[in-house]
Protein backbone atom coordinates (compact mmCIF):
# COMPACT_ATOMS: atom_id res chain seq x y z
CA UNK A 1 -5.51 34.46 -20.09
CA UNK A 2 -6.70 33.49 -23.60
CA UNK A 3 -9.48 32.43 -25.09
CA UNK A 4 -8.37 29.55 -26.99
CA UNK A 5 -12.02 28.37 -28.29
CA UNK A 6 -12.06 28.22 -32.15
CA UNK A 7 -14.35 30.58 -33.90
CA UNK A 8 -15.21 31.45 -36.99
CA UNK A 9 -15.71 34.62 -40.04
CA UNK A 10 -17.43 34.66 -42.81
CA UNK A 11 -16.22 37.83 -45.53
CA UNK A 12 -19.33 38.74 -48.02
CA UNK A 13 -18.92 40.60 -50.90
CA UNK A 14 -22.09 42.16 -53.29
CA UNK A 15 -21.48 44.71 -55.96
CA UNK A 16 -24.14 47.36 -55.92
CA UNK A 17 -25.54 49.60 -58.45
CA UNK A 18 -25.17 53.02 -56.52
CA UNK A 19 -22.70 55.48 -55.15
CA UNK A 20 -21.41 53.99 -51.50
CA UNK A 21 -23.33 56.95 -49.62
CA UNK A 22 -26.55 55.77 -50.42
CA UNK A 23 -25.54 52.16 -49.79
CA UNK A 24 -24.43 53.14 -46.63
CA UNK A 25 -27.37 55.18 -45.95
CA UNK A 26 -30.02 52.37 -47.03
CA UNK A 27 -28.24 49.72 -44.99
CA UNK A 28 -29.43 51.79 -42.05
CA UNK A 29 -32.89 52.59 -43.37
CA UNK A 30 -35.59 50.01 -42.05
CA UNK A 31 -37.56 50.73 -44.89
CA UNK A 32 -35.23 49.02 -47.40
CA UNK A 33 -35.44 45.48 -47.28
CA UNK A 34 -32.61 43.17 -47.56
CA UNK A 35 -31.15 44.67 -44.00
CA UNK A 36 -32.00 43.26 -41.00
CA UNK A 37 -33.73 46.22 -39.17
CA UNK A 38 -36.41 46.28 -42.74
CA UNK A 39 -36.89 42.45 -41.29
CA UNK A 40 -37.36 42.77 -37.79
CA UNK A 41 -40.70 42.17 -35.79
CA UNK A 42 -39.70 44.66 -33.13
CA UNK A 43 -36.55 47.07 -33.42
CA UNK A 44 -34.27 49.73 -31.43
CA UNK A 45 -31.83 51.19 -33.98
CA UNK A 46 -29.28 54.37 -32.76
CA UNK A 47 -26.79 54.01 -35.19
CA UNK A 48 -23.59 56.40 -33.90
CA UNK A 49 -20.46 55.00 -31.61
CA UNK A 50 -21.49 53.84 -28.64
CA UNK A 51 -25.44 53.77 -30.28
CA UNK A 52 -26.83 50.62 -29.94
CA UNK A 53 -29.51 48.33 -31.54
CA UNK A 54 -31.78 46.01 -30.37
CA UNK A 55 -34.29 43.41 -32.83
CA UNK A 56 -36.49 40.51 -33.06
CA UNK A 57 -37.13 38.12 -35.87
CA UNK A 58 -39.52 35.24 -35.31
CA UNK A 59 -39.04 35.77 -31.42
CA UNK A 60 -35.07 35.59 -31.56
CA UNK A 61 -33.67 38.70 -30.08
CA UNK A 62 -30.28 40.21 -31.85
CA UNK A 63 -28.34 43.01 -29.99
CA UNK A 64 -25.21 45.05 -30.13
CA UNK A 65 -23.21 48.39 -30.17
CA UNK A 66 -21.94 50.30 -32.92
CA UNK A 67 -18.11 50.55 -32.46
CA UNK A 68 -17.29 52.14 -35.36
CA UNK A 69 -19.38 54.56 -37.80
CA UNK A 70 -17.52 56.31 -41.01
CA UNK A 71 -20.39 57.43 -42.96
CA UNK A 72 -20.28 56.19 -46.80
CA UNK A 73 -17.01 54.41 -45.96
CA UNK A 74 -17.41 51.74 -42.74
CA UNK A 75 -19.09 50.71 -39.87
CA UNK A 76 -18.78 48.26 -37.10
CA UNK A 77 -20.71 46.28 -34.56
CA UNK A 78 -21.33 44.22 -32.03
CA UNK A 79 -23.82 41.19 -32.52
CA UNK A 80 -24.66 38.48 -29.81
CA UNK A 81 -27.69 36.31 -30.33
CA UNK A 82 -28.53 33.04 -29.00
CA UNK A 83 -26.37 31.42 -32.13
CA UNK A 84 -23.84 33.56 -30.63
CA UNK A 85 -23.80 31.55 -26.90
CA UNK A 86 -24.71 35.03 -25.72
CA UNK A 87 -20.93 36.06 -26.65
CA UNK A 88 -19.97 39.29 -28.89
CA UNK A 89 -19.66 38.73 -32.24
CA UNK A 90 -18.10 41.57 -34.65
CA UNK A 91 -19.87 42.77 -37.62
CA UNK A 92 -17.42 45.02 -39.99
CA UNK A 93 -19.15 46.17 -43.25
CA UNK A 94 -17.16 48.37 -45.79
CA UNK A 95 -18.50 50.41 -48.49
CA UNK A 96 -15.86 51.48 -51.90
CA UNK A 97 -16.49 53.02 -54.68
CA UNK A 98 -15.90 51.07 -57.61
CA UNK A 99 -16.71 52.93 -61.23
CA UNK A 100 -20.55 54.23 -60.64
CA UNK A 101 -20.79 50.76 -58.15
CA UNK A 102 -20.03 50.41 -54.54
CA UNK A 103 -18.52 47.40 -53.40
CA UNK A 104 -19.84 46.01 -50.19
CA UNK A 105 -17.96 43.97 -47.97
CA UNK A 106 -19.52 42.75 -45.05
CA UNK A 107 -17.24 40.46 -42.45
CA UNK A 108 -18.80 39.07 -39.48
CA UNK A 109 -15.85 37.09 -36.94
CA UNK A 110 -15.55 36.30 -33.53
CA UNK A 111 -18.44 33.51 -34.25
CA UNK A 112 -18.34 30.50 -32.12
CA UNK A 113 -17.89 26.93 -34.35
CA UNK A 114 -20.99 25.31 -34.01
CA UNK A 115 -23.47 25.08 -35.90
CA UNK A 116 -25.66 28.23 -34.53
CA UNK A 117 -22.12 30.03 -35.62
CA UNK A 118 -22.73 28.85 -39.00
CA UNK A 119 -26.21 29.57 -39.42
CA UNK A 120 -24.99 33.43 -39.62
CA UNK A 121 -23.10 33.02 -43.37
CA UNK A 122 -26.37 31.43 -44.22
CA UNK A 123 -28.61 34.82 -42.87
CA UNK A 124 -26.28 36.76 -43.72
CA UNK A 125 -26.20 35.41 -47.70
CA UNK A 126 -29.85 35.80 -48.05
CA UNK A 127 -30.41 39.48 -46.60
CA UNK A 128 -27.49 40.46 -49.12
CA UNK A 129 -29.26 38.22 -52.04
CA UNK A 130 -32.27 41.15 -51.71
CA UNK A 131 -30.26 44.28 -50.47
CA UNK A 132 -28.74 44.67 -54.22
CA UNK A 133 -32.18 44.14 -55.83
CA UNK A 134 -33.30 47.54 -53.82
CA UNK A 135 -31.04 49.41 -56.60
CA UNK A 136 -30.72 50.15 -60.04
CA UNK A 137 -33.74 48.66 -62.01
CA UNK A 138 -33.95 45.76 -59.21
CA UNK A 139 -37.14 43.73 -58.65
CA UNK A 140 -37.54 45.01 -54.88
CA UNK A 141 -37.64 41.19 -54.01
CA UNK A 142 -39.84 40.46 -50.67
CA UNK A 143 -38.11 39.16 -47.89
CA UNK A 144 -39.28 35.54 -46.61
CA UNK A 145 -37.77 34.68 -43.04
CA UNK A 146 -38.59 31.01 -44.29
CA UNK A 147 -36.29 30.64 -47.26
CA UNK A 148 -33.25 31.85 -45.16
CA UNK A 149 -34.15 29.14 -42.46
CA UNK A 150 -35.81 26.28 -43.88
CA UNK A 151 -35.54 24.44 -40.50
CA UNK A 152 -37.95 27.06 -39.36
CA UNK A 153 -40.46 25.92 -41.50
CA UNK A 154 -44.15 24.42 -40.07
């Protein structure tokens, strides 16, 4: 049997001002803002295969497994939220070296097509609008759940 729903990925790209160990490294730090564990209200975070993570932002839990772990090079995960209809979702990011930069590639598929499927490029844009600003001579940029989500806005 197959599923023949339509779903969608969304392939980010940021180039960052550090060697892609330390990128790696500080996307898995929840003191560095501009990932989502530095975000989260409440947060479980074991990040090895079969490790898995657990957080909350603004009461909206996020969950998964890490499928795949390659320190400075990859990692993979599972993410199911309620913009996910409670299905797994795939999050693939990718760290290369490029000159004294690392280019980050971060491809989340599997999404369903509605409109809680889309709101992910959107999240996803704005955590890696301040992750970059955490290097170099960046302005360490606070994150603001509101901007992301304007919707969520009172």
């Amino acid at each position: 049997m197959t599923n023949s729903k339509k779903t969608l990925e969304f392939k980010l790209e940021r180039t960052i001002p550090a060697a892609p160990g330390a990128v790696f490294d500080a996307w898995l730090n929840p003191k560095i803002p501009g990932n989502p564990w530095n975000a989260a209200e409440k947060f479980v975070l074991d990040p090895r295969v079969d490790g898995l993570f657990y957080w909350t932002l603004k009461g909206t839990s996020h969950y998964g497994r890490f499928t795949e772990i390659e320190r400075a090079g990859r990692m993979q995960h599972t993410w199911v939220s309620p913009n996910t209809l409670g299905l797994e979702s795939i999050v693939t990011l990718t760290f290369k070296k490029q000159g004294e930069h690392t280019l980050m590639t971060l491809v989340h598929s599997h999404l369903p097509d509605t409109e809680g499927g889309r709101s992910h490029e959107r999240g996803w844009n704005y955590f890696l609008g301040i992750f970059p600003e955490q290097f170099g001579n960046g302005s360490r940029k606070d994150y603001r759940w509101e901007e992301a989500h304007p919707a969520a806005k009172k």
